[in-house]
Protein backbone atom coordinates (compact mmCIF):
# COMPACT_ATOMS: atom_id res chain seq x y z
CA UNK A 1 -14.10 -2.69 -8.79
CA UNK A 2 -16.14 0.05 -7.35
CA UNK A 3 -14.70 2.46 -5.41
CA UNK A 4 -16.68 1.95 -2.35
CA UNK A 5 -15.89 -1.76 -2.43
CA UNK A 6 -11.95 -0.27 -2.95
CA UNK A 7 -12.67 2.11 0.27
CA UNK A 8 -13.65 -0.69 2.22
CA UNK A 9 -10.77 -3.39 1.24
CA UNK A 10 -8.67 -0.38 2.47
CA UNK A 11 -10.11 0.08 5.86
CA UNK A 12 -10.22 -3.71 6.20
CA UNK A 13 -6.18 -3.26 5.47
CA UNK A 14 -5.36 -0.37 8.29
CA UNK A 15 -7.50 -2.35 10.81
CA UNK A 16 -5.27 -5.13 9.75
CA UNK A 17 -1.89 -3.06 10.17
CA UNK A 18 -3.17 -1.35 13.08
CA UNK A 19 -3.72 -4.44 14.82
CA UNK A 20 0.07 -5.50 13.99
CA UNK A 21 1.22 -2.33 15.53
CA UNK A 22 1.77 -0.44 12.51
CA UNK A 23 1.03 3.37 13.20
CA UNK A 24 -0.89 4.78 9.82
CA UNK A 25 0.83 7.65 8.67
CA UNK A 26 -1.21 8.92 5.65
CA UNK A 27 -3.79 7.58 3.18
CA UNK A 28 -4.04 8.09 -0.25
CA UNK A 29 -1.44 10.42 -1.03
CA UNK A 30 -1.62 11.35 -4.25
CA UNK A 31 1.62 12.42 -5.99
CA UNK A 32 1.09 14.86 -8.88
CA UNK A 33 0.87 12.52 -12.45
CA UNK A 34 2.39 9.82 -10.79
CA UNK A 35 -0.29 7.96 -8.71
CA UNK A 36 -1.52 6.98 -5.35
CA UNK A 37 0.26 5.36 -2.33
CA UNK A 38 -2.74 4.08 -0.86
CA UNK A 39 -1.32 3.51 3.17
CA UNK A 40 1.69 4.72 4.48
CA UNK A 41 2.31 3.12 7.95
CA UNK A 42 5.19 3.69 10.09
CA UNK A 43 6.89 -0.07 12.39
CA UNK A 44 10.29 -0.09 13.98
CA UNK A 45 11.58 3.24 12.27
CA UNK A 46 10.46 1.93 9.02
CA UNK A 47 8.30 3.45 6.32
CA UNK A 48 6.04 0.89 4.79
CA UNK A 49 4.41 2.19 1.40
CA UNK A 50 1.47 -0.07 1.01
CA UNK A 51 -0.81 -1.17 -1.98
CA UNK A 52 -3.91 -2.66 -1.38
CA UNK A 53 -5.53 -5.09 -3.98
CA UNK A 54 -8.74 -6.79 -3.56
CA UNK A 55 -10.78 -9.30 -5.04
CA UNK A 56 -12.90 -12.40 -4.38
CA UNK A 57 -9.57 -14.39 -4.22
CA UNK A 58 -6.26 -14.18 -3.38
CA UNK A 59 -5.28 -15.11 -7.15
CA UNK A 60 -7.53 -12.31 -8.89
CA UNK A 61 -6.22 -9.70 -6.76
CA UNK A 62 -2.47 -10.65 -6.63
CA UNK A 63 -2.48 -10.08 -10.75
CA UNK A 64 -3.65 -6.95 -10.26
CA UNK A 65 -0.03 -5.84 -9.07
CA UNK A 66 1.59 -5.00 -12.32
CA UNK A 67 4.37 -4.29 -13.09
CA UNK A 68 3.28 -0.95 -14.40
CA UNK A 69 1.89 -0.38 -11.51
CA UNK A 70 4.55 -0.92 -9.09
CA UNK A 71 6.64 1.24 -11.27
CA UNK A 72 4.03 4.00 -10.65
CA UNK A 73 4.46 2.98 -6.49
CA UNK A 74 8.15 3.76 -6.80
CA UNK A 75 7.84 7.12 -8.83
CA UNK A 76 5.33 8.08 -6.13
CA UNK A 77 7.37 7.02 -3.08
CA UNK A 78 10.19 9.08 -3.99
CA UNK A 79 8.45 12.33 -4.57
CA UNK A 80 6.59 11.76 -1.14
CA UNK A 81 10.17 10.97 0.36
CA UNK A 82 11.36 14.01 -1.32
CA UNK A 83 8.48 16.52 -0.66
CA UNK A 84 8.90 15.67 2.84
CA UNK A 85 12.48 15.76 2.99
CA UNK A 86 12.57 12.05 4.46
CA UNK A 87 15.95 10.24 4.26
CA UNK A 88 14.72 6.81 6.31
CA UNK A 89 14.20 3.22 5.57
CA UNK A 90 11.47 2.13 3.75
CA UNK A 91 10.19 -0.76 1.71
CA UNK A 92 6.85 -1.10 -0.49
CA UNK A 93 4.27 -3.73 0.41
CA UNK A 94 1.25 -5.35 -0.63
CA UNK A 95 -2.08 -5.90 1.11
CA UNK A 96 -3.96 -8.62 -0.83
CA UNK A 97 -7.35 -8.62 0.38
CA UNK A 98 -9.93 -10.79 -0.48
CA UNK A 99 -13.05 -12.60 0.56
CA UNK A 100 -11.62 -14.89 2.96
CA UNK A 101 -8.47 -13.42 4.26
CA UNK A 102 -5.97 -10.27 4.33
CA UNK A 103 -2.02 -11.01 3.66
CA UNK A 104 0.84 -8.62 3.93
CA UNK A 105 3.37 -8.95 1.35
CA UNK A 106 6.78 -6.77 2.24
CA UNK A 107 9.06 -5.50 0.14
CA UNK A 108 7.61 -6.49 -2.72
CA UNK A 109 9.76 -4.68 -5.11
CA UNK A 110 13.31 -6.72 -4.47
């Protein structure tokens, strides 16, 4: 995927939060050799890491969440929980966006 389509899934996905009352705390924060946490959004005193995946379809975009890559989401929320000396409750999330629709997946990583 390009990265301007990649941009654009992700401002489709804070619009999306935004309009569920999420407040956006950060985007793309990019822990040192770890990887990216591409929205961090703050509802009811709860940190929401969020990865956004997009594709034509739901299906395409869903197997994009790896397991590899989840384990890189959980190495990068913990140095962003520890850099900022954060001790609240959080959960990761997925955004699957694709042609026809945007779905929230929490806590993806029970």
């Amino acid at each position: 995927m390009s990265k301007e389509k990649g941009d654009f899934a992700e401002k489709r996905a804070i619009s999306f939060l935004e309009d569920l009352n999420f407040k956006i705390i950060e985007k793309n924060f990019y822990a040192k050799k770890l990887g990216e946490i591409d929205i961090i959004a703050l509802k009811d005193n709860i940190y929401h890491f969020c990865e956004v995946k997009s594709a034509s379809d739901y299906e395409t975009a869903i197997n994009n969440l790896t397991s590899s890559k989840l384990s890189k989401i959980k190495r990068s929320v913990n140095y962003y929980l520890q850099t900022k000396k954060l001790d609240v409750a959080f959960c990761i999330d997925a955004i699957i966006v694709d042609d026809k629709e945007i779905t929230l997946l929490e806590n993806i990583t029970l």
